[in-house]
Protein backbone atom coordinates (compact mmCIF):
# COMPACT_ATOMS: atom_id res chain seq x y z
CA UNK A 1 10.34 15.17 -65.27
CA UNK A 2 9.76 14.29 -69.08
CA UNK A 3 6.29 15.78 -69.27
CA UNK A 4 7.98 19.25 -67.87
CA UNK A 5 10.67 19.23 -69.86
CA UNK A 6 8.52 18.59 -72.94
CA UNK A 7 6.13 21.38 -71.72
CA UNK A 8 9.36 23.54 -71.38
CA UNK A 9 10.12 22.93 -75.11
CA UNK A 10 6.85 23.78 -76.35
CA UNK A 11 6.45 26.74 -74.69
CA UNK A 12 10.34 28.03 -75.45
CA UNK A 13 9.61 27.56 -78.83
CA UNK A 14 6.59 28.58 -79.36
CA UNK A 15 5.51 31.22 -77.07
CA UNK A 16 2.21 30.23 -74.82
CA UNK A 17 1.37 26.93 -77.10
CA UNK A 18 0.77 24.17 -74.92
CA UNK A 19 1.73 20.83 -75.87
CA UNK A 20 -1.62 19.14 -76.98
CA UNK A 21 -0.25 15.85 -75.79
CA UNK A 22 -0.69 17.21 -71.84
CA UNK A 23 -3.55 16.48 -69.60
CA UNK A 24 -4.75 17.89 -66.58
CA UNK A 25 -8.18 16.62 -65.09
CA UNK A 26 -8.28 18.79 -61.90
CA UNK A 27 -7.23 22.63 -60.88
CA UNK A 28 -4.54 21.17 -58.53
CA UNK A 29 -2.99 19.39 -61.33
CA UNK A 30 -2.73 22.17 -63.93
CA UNK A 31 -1.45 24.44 -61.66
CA UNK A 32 1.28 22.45 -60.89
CA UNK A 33 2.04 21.98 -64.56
CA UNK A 34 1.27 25.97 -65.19
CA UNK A 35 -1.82 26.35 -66.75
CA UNK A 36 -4.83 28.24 -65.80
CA UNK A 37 -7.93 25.94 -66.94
CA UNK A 38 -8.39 22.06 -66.92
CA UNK A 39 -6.86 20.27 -70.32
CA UNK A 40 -9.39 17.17 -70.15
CA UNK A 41 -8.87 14.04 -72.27
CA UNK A 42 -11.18 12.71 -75.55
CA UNK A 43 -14.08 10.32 -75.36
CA UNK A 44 -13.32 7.17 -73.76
CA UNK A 45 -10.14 8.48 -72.43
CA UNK A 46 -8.72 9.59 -68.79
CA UNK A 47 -5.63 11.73 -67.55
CA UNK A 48 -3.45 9.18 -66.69
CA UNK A 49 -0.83 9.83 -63.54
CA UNK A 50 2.10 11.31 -65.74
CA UNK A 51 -0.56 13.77 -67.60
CA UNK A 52 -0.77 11.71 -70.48
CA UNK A 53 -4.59 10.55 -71.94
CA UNK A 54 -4.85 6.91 -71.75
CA UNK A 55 -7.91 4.35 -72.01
CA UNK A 56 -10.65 5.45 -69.17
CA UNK A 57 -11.16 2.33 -66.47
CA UNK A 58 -14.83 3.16 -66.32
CA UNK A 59 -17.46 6.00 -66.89
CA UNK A 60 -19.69 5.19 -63.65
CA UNK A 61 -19.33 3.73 -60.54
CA UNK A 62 -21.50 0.25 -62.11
CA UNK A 63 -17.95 -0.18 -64.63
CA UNK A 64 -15.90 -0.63 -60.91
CA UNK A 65 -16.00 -3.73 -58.75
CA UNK A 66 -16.12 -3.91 -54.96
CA UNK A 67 -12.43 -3.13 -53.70
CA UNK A 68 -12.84 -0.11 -55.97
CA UNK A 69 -15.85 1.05 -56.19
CA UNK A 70 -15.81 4.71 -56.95
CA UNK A 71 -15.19 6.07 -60.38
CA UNK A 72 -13.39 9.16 -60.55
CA UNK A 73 -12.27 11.07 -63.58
CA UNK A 74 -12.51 7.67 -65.52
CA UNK A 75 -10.48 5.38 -63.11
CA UNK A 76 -11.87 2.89 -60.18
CA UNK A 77 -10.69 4.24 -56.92
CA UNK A 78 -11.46 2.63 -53.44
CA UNK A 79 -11.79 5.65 -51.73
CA UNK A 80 -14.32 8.44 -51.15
CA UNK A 81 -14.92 12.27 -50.32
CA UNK A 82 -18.49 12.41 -50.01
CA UNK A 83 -21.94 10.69 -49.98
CA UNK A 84 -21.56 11.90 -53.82
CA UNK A 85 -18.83 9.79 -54.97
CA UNK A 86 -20.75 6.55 -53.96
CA UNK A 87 -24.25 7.46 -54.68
CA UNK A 88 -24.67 4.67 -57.28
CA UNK A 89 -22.31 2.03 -55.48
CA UNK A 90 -24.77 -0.60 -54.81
CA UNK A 91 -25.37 -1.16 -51.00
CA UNK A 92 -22.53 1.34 -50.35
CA UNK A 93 -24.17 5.26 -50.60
CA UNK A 94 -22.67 6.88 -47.67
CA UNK A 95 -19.30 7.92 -47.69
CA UNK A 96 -17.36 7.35 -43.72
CA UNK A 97 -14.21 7.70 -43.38
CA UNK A 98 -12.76 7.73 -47.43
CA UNK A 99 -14.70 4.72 -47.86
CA UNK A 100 -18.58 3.37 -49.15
CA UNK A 101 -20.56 2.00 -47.08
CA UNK A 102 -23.89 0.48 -46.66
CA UNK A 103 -24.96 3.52 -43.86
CA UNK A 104 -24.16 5.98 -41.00
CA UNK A 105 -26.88 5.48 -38.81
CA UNK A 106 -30.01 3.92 -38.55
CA UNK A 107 -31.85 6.93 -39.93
CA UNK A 108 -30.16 5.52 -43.37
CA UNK A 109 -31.70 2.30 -43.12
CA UNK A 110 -34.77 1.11 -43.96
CA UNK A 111 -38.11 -0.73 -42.35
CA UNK A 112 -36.89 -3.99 -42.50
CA UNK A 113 -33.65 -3.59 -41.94
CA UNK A 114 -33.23 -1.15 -39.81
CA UNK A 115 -30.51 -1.12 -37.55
CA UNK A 116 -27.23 0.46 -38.89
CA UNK A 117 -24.34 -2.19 -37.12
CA UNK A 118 -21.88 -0.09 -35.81
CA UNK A 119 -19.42 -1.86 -36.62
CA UNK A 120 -20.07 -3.01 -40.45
CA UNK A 121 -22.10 -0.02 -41.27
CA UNK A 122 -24.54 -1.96 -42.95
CA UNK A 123 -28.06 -2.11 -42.91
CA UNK A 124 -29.73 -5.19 -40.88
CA UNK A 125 -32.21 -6.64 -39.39
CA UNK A 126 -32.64 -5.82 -35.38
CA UNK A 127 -31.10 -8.64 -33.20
CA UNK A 128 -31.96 -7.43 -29.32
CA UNK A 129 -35.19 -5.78 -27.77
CA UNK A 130 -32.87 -2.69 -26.58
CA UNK A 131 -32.66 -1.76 -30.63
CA UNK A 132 -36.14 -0.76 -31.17
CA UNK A 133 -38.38 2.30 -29.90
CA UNK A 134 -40.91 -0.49 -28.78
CA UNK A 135 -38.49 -2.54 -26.82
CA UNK A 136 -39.34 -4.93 -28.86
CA UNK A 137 -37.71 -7.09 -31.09
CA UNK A 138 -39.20 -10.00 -33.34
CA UNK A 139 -35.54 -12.07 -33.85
CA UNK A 140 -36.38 -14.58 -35.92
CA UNK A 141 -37.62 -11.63 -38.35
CA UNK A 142 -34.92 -8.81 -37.49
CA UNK A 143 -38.16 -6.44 -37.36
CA UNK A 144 -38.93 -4.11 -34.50
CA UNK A 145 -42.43 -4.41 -33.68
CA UNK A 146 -44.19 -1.08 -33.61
CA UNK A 147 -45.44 -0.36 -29.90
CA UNK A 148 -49.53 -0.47 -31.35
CA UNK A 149 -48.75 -3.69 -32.47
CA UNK A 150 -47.61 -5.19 -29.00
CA UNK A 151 -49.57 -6.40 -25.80
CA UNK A 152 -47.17 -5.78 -23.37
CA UNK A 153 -47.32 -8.72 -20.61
CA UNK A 154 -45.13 -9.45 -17.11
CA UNK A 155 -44.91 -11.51 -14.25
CA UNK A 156 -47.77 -12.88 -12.01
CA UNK A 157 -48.26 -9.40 -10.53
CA UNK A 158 -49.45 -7.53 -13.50
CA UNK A 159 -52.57 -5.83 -14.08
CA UNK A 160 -55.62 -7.86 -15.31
CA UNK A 161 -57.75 -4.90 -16.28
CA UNK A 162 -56.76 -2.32 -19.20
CA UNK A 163 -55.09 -2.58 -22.52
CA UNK A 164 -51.63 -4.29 -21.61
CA UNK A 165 -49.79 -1.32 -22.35
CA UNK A 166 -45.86 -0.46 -22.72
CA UNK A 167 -46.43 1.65 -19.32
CA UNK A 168 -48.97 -0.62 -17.80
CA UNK A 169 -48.68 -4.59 -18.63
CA UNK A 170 -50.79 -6.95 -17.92
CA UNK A 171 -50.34 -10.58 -15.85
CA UNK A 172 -49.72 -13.31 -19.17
CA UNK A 173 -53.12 -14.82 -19.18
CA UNK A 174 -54.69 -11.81 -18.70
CA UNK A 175 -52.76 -10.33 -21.79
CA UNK A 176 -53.25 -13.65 -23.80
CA UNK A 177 -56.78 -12.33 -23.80
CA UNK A 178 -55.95 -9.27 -25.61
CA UNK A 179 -53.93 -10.06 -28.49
CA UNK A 180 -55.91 -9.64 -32.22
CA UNK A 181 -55.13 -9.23 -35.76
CA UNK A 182 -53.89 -5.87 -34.64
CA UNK A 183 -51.73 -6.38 -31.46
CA UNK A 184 -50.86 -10.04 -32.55
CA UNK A 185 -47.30 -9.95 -30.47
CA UNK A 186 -47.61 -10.74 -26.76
CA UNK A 187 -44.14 -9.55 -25.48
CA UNK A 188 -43.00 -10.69 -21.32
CA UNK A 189 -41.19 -7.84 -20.51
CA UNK A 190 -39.41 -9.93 -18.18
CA UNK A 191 -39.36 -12.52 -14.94
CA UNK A 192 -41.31 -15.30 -14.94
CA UNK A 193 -44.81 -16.09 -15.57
CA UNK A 194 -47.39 -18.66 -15.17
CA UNK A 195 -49.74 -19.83 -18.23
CA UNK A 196 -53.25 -20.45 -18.27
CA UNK A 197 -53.58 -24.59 -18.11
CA UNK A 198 -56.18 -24.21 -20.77
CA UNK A 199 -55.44 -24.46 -25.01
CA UNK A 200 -54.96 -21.40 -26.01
CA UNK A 201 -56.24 -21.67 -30.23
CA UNK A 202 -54.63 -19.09 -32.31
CA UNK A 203 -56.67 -17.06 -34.86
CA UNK A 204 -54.29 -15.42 -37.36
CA UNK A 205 -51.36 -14.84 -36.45
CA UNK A 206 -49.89 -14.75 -32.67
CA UNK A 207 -46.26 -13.98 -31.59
CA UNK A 208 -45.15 -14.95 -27.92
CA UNK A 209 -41.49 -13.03 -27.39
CA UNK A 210 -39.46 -13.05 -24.56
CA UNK A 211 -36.67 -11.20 -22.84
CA UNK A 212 -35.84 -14.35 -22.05
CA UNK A 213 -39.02 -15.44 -20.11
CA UNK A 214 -39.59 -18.18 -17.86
CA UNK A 215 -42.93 -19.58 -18.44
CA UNK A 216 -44.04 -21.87 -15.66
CA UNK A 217 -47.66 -23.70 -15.42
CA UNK A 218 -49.51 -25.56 -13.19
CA UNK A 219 -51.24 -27.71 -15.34
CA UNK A 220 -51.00 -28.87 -19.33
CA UNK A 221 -51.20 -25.35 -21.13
CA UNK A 222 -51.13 -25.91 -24.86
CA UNK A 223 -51.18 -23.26 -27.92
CA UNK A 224 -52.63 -24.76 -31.67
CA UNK A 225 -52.09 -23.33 -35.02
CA UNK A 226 -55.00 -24.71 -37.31
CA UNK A 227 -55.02 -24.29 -40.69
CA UNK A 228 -54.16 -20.45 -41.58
CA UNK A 229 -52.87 -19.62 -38.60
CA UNK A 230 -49.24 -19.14 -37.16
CA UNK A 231 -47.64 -18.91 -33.34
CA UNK A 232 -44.32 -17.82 -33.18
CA UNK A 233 -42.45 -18.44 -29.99
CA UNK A 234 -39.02 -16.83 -29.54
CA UNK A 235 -36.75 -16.10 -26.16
CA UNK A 236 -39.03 -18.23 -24.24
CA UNK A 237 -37.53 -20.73 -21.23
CA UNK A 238 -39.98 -23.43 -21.25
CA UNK A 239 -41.17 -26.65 -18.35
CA UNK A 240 -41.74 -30.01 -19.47
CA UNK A 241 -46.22 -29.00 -19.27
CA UNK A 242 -45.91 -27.05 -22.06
CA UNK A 243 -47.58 -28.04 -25.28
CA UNK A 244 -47.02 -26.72 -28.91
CA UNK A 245 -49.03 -27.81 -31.62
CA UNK A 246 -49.61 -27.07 -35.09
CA UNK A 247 -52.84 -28.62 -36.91
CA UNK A 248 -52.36 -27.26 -40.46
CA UNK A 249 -51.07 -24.37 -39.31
CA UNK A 250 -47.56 -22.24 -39.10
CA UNK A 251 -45.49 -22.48 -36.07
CA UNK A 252 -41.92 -21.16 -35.46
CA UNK A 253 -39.61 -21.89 -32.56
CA UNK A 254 -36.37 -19.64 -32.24
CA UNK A 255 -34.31 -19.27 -28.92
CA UNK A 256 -36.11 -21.18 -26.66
CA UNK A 257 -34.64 -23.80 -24.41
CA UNK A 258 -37.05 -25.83 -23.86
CA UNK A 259 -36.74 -28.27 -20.40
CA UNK A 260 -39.29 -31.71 -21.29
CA UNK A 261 -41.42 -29.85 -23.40
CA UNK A 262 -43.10 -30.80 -26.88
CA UNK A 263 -43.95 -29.65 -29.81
CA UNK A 264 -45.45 -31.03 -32.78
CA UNK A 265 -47.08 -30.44 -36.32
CA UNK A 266 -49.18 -32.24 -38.12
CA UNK A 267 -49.93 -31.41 -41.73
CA UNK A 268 -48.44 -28.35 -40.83
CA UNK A 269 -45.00 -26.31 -41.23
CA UNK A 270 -42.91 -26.27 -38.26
CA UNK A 271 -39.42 -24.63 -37.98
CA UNK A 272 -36.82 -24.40 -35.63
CA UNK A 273 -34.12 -22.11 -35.27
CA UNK A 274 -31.23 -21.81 -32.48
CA UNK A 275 -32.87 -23.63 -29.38
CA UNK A 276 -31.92 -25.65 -27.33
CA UNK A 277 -34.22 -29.08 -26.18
CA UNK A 278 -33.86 -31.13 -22.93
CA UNK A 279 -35.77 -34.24 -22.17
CA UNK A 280 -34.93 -37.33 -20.24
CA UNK A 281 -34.85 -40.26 -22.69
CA UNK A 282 -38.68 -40.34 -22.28
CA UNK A 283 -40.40 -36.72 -22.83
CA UNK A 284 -39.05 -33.86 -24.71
CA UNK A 285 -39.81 -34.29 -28.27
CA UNK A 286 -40.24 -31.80 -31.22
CA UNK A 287 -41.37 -33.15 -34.89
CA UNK A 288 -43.92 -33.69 -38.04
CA UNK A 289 -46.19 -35.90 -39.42
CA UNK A 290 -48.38 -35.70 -42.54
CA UNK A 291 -48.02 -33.81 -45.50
CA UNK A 292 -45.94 -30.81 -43.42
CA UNK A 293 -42.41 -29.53 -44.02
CA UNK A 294 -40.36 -29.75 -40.71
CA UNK A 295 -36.96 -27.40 -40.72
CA UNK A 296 -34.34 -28.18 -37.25
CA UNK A 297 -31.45 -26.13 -37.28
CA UNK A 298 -28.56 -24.90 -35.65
CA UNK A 299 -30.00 -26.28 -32.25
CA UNK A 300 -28.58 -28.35 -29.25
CA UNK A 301 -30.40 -31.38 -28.62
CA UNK A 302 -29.76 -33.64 -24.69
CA UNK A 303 -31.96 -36.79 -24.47
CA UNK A 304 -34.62 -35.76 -26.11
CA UNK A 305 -36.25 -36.60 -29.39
CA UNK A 306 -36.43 -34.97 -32.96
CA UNK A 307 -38.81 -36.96 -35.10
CA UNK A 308 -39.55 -36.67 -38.74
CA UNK A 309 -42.49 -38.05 -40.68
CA UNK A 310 -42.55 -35.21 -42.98
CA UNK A 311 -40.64 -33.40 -45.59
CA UNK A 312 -38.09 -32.14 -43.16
CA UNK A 313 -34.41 -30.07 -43.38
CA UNK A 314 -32.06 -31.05 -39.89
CA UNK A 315 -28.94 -29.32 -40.28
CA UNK A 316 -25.97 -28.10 -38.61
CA UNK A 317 -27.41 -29.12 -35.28
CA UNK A 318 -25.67 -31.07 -32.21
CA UNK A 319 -27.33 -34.26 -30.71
CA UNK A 320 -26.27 -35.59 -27.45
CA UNK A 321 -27.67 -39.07 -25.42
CA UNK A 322 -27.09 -40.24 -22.33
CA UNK A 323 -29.97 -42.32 -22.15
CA UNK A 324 -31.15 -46.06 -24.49
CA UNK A 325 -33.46 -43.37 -26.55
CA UNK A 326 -31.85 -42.45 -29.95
CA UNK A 327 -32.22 -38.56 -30.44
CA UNK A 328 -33.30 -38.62 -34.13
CA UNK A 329 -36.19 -40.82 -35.96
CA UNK A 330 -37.20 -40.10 -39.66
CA UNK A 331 -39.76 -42.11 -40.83
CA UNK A 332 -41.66 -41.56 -44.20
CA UNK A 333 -41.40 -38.53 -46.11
CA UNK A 334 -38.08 -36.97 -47.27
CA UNK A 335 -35.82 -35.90 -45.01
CA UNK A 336 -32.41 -33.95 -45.83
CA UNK A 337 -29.93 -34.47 -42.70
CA UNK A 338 -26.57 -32.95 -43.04
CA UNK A 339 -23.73 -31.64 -41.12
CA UNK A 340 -25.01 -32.54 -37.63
CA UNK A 341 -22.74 -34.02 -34.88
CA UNK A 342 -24.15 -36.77 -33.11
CA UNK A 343 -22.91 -37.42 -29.50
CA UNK A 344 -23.48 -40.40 -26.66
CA UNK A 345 -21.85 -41.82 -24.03
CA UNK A 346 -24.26 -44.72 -23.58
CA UNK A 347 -22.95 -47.98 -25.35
CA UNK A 348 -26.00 -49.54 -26.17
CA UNK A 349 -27.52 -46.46 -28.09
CA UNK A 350 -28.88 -47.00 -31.51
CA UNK A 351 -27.95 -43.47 -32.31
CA UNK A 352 -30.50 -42.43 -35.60
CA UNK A 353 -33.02 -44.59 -36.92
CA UNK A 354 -33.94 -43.44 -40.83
CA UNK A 355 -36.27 -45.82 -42.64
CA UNK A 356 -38.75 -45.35 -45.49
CA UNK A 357 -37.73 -41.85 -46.77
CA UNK A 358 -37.29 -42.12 -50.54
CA UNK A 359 -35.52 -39.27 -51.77
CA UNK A 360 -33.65 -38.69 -48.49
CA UNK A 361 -29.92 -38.76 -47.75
CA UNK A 362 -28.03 -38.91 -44.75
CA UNK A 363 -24.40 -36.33 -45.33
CA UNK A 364 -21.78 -34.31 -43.87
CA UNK A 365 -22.85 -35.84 -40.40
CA UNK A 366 -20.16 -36.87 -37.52
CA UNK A 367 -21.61 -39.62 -35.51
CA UNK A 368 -19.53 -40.29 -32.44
CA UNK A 369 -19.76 -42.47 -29.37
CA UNK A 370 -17.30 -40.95 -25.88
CA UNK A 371 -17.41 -44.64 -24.26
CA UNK A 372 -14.50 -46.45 -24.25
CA UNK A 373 -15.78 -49.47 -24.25
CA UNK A 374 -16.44 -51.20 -28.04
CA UNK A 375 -20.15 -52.27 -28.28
CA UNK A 376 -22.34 -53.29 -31.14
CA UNK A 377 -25.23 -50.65 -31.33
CA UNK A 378 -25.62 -48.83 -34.41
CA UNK A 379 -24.83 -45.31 -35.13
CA UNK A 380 -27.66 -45.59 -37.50
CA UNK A 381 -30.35 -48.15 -38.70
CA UNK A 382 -31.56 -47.58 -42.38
CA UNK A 383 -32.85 -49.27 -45.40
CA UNK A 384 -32.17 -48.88 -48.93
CA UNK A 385 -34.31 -45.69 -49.29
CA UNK A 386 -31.70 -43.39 -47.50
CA UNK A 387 -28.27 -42.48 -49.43
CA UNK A 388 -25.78 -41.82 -46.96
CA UNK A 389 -22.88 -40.47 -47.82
CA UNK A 390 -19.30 -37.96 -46.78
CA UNK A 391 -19.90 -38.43 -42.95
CA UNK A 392 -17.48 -39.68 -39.85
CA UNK A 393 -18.20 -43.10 -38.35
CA UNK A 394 -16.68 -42.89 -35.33
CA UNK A 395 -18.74 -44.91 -33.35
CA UNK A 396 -16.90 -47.43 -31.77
CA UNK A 397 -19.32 -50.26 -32.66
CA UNK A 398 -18.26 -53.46 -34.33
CA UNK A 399 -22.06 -52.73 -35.79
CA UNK A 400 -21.97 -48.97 -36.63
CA UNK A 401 -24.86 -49.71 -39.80
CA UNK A 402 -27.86 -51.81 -39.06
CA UNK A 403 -31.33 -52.13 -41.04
CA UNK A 404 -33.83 -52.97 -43.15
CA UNK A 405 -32.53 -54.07 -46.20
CA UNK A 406 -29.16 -53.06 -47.55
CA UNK A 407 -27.65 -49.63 -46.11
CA UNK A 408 -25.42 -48.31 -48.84
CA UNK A 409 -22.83 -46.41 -47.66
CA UNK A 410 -20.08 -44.20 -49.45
CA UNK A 411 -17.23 -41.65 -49.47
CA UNK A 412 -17.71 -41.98 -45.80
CA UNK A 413 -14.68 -42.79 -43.06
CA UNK A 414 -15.27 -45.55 -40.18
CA UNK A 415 -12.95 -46.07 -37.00
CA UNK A 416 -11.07 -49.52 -36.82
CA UNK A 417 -13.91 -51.34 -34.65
CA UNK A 418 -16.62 -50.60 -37.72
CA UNK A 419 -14.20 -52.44 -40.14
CA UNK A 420 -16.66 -54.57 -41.27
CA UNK A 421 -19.47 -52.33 -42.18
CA UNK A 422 -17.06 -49.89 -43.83
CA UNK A 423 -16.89 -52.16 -46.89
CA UNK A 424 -14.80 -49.77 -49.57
CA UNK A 425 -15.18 -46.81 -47.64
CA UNK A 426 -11.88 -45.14 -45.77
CA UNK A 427 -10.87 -47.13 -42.31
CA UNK A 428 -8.44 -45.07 -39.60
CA UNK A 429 -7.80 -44.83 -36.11
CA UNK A 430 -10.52 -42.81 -34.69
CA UNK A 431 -8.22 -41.20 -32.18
CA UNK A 432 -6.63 -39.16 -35.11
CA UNK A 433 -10.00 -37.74 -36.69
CA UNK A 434 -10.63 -35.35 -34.07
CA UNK A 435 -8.66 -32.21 -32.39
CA UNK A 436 -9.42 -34.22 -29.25
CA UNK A 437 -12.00 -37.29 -28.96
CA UNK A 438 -10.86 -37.57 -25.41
CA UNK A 439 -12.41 -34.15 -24.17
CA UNK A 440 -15.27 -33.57 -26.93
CA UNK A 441 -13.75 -31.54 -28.81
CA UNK A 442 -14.96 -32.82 -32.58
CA UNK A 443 -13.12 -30.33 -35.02
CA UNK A 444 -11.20 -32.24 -37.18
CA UNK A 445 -7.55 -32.50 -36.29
CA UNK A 446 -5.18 -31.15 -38.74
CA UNK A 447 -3.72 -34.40 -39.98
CA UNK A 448 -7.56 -35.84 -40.11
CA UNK A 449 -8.14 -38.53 -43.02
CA UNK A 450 -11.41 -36.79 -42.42
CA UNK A 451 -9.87 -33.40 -44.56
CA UNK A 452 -10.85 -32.74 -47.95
CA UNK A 453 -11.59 -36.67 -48.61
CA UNK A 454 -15.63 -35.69 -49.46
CA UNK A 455 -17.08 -36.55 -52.97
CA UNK A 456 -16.21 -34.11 -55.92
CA UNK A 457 -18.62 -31.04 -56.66
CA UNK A 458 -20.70 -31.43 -53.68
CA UNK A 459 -20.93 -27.88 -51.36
CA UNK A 460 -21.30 -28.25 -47.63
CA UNK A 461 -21.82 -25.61 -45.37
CA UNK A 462 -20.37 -25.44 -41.84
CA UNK A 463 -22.15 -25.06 -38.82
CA UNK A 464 -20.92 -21.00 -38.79
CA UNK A 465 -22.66 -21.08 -42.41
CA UNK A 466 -19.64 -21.37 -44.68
CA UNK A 467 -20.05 -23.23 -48.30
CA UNK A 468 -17.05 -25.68 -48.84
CA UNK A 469 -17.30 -26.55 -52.67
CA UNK A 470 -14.44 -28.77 -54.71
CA UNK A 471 -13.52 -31.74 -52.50
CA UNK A 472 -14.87 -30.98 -48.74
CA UNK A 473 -14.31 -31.92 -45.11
CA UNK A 474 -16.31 -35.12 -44.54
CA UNK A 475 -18.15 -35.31 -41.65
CA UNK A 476 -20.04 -32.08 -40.28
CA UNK A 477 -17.04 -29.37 -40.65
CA UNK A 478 -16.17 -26.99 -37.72
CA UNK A 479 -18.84 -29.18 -35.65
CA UNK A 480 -19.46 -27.01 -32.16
């Protein structure tokens, strides 16, 4: 009402001047105020919401941050009206529904990621076989595959003549026979299917992807990397013959369960990614030796054995024993363990033996046992050469640290029975760390001495991937 009655004034007393001190920045706006052509501001300036020139908020979208992204008329607005408005919002070009985002439809995205989620509308990588014009998807990548690339392979009643195609596949070891630097992915297309009992040596690069696929073998099969090479083996569902090894080479292991199987590397780089490993205290083992790096994560481990020997990464994974076998041994090289739950029900289990790693450290781990009965095996045997630190004793061992020399431990939290290895670190009834010890359920309970009680400055990430910086969670957060 003031800027109209000053407009009144001005134009009562002075015919068809307009007041020089009233803005209008688009046609709706000036006709509502009565004139016939848009009264913009000065440099640096922006027609403010009472038609009065102010400071300007920004001159492109790059002056706005996220929640408001678009820059319109010299202020940061979080909505849109077209692709236009957020052509140079970073990651955000397309305009859906008033607001930026990253796309549409896949047509928007590009080759690597290349699947538009329907639900974020943003660009990533593809996560199912069904998302590509192949039908097939390399996971552990996010890349379709294109179709020349693949040798298309199926069950024990596929053809063993041909070129393995997408309309014609080929029995496995027929197809196994086909791959090159070319067609280096052998995808199953489904069912199960038996493997040659011979090695199988990779040159370049090989990729053996499932939908799952149950691979079954009468004898030992084996596949080796040497020295530039790499096997990738992904959606796989694996017998205790099979043999993985990589001499020198690459290999990668994502979403295979694997039943008794092994797989090793040996100067070599060897990662795995979301699997899940059974053995039965005896066979079943995955791990490095030599001059290799070794990365284990986000995997479920049952009586079998991860070794180290290597530089090696083992996060945010879940160990479980039922059997005298610990399920982790690092020895040599330096290993980074953290935020890994550690699980057995077997009372004379010396859960994780770590020896001889300078450099490595031991953090953000929960190390539980489920028997009732108090014991004296160790949740883990080190020596001097291991800092261990912010994890969850809960172990129910009057012995909980054992080794080699003295096992410094700190900003760590021990039940009542490890009293006397706890030394100055926190003591409490283990009954209250947990949401519920009784039924495996290892999330910290809400009154948990285990909450925010982690050294200073230190950033953990959860199991779900989320950093914790300040004072963390001891112990491995959000454990699953």
């Amino acid at each position: 009402m003031r800027i109209s009655m000053a407009l009144l004034v001005v134009l009562a007393s002075c015919g068809s001047t307009a007041n020089p001190n009233v803005c209008c920045a688009t046609t709706e706006q000036c006709t509502a105020l009565g004139f016939d052509e848009l009264r913009p501001c000065g440099a640096g300036q922006a027609c403010g919401a009472d038609n009065a020139c102010v400071a300007a908020e920004c001159e492109v979208n790059a002056d706005c941050d996220d929640a408001a992204p678009v820059c319109r008329l010299g202020f940061c607005e979080s909505t849109c009206s077209g692709d236009a408005d957020c052509a140079d919002v970073e990651g955000r070009t397309h305009c859906l529904d008033s607001a930026c985002v990253g796309c549409v439809d896949s047509d928007q995205c590009g080759a690597s990621l290349s699947i538009c989620d329907a639900e974020e509308h943003s660009c990533r990588g593809c996560e199912l076989d069904s998302e590509c014009l192949s039908g097939v998807c390399i996971e552990i990548d996010g890349v379709c595959a294109e179709e020349a690339r693949v040798v298309y392979a199926t069950g024990n009643g596929g053809a063993t003549t041909g070129e393995c195609t997408r309309t014609s596949p080929c029995k496995l070891d027929y197809a196994l026979t086909k791959f090159r630097a070319t067609r280096d992915v052998v995808h199953l297309v489904s069912g199960t299917a038996s493997l040659p009992s011979t090695t199988v040596e990779i040159v370049g690069g090989l990729t053996l992807d499932g939908a799952p696929t149950q691979l079954l073998a009468s004898a030992t099969p084996s596949f080796t990397a040497n020295a530039g090479s790499s096997l990738t083996l992904e959606g796989l569902l694996l017998g205790n013959t099979f043999r993985a090894t990589s001499m020198g080479g690459v290999m990668r292991v994502f979403d295979v369960q694997a039943d008794r199987a092994t797989f090793t590397s040996t100067d070599g780089t060897l990662l795995v990614d979301k699997c899940t490993f059974r053995g039965d205290g005896l066979t079943g083992a995955v791990g490095c030796s030599g001059t290799g790096t070794f990365s284990f994560r986000r995997s479920h481990v049952f009586d079998a054995n991860v070794g180290s020997g290597c530089n090696a990464t083992i996060e945010r994974n879940r160990f479980e024993a039922t059997q005298t076998a610990g399920p982790l041994t690092v020895q040599g090289g330096k290993a980074i363990v953290e935020n890994n739950v550690f699980v057995t029900s077997d009372s004379g289990t010396d859960m994780i033996y770590m020896t001889g790693g300078v450099g490595s450290t031991f953090r953000f781990n929960t190390i539980v046992s489920t028997n009732p009965t108090t014991y004296s095996a160790a949740a883990i045997y080190c020596d001097a050469s291991i800092a261990i630190s912010n994890n969850i004793f809960a172990y129910n061992s009057t012995n909980p640290i054992s080794g080699n020399g003295v096992c410094t431990v700190t900003s760590s939290l021990f039940d009542t029975q490890g009293t006397s290895d706890a030394g100055a670190n926190a003591v409490g009834d283990r009954q209250t760390f947990f949401t519920d010890l009784s039924h495996a359920d290892f999330h910290l309970a809400p009154g948990s001495p285990a909450r925010d009680a982690g050294q200073l400055g230190l950033v953990q990430t959860d199991i779900e991937g989320t950093l914790r910086d300040g004072n963390p969670d001891i112990g491995a957060y959000e454990a699953h």
